[in-house]
Protein backbone atom coordinates (compact mmCIF):
# COMPACT_ATOMS: atom_id res chain seq x y z
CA UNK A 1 116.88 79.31 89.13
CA UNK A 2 119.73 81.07 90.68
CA UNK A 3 119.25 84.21 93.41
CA UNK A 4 119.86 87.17 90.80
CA UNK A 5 117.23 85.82 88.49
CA UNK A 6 114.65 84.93 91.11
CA UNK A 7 115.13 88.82 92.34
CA UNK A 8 114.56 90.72 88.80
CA UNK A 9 111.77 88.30 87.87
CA UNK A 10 110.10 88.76 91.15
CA UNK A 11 111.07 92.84 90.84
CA UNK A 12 109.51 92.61 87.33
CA UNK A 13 106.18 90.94 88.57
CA UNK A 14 106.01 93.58 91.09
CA UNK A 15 106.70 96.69 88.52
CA UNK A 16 103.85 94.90 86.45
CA UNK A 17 101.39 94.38 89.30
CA UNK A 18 102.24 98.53 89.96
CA UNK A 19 101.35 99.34 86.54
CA UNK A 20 98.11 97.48 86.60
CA UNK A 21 96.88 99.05 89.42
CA UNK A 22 98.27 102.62 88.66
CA UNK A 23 97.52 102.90 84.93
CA UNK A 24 95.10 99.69 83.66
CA UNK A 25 92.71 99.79 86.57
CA UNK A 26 92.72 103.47 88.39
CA UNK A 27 89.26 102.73 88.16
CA UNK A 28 89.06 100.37 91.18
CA UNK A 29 89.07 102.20 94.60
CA UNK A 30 91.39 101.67 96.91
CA UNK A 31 88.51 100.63 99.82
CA UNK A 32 87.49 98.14 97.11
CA UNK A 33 90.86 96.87 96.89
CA UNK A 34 91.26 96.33 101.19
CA UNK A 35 87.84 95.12 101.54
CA UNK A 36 88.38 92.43 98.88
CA UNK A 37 92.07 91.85 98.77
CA UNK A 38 92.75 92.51 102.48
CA UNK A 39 95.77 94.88 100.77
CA UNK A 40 95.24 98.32 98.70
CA UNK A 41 98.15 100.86 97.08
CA UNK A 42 98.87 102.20 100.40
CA UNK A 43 100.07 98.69 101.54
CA UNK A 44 102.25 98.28 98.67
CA UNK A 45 103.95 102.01 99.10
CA UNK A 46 103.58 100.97 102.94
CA UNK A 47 105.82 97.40 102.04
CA UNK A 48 108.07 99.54 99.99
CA UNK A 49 109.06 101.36 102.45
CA UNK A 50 109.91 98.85 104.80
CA UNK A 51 111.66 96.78 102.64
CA UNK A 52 113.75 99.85 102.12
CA UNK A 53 113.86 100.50 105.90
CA UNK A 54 115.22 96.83 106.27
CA UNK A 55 117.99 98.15 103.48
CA UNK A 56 118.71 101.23 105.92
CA UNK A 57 116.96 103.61 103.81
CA UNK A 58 114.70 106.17 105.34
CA UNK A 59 112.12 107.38 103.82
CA UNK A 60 108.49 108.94 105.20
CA UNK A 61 105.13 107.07 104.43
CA UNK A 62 104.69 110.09 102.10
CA UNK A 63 107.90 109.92 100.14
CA UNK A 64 107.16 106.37 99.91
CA UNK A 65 103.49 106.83 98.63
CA UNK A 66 105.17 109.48 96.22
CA UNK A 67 107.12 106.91 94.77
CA UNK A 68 104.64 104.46 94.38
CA UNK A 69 102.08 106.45 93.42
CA UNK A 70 104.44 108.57 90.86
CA UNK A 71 102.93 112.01 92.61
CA UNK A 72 101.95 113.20 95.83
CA UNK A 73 99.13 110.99 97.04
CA UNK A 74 96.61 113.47 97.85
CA UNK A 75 96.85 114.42 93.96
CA UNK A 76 96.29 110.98 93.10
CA UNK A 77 92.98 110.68 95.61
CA UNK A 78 91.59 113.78 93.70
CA UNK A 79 92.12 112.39 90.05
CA UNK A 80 91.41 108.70 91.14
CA UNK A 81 89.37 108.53 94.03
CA UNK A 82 85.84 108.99 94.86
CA UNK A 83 84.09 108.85 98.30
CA UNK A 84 83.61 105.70 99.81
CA UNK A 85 79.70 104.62 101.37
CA UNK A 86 78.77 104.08 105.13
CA UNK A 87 78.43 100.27 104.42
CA UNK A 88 82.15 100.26 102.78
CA UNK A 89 83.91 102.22 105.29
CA UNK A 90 82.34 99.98 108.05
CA UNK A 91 84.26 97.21 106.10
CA UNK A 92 87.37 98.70 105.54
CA UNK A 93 87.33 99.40 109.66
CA UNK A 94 87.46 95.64 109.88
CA UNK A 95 89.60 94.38 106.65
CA UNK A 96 92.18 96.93 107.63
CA UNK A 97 92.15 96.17 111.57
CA UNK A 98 92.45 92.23 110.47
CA UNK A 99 94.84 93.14 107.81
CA UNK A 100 96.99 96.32 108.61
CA UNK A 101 96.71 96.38 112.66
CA UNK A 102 97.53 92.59 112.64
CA UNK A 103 100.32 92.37 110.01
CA UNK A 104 103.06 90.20 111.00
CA UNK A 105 105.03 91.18 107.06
């Protein structure tokens, strides 16, 4: 498989993994996603804007976010996102100081 192809099939995998998350399953919270996954939404608006960074394009965590999310992200929390328990934010301290704090890329 040559470079090119590699690229829009990986791009296209990504676009589909976005779609799942943002329109098939804006059911599953965020927390749920980090406490699980070790990753949420965030991370992948977070990786999108350092891969863009890398490309020397600046852009702020929230005009990342905005992009990812396809509105601002605190109008996404209030259509999509409920609170979180004691027990789950105690997790999502550790899964995101193990998986956020500690992230090498």
């Amino acid at each position: 498989m040559d470079d090119q192809t590699r690229i829009e099939i990986e791009a296209a995998a990504f676009r589909r993994l976005r779609q799942h998350l943002m329109e098939d399953r804006k059911d599953v919270q965020n927390i749920d996603l980090m406490n699980l996954a070790g990753f949420c939404r965030n991370c992948l608006s977070r990786w999108y804007q350092e891969a863009a960074a890398e490309r020397g394009i600046e852009m702020s965590k929230e005009e990342a976010r905005e992009i990812y999310y396809g509105m601002p992200y605190d109008d996404w929390k209030t259509q999509n996102q409920t609170e979180a328990s004691p027990e789950k934010q105690a997790e999502f301290e550790v899964a995101f100081r193990e998986n956020v704090l500690n992230d090498k890329g």
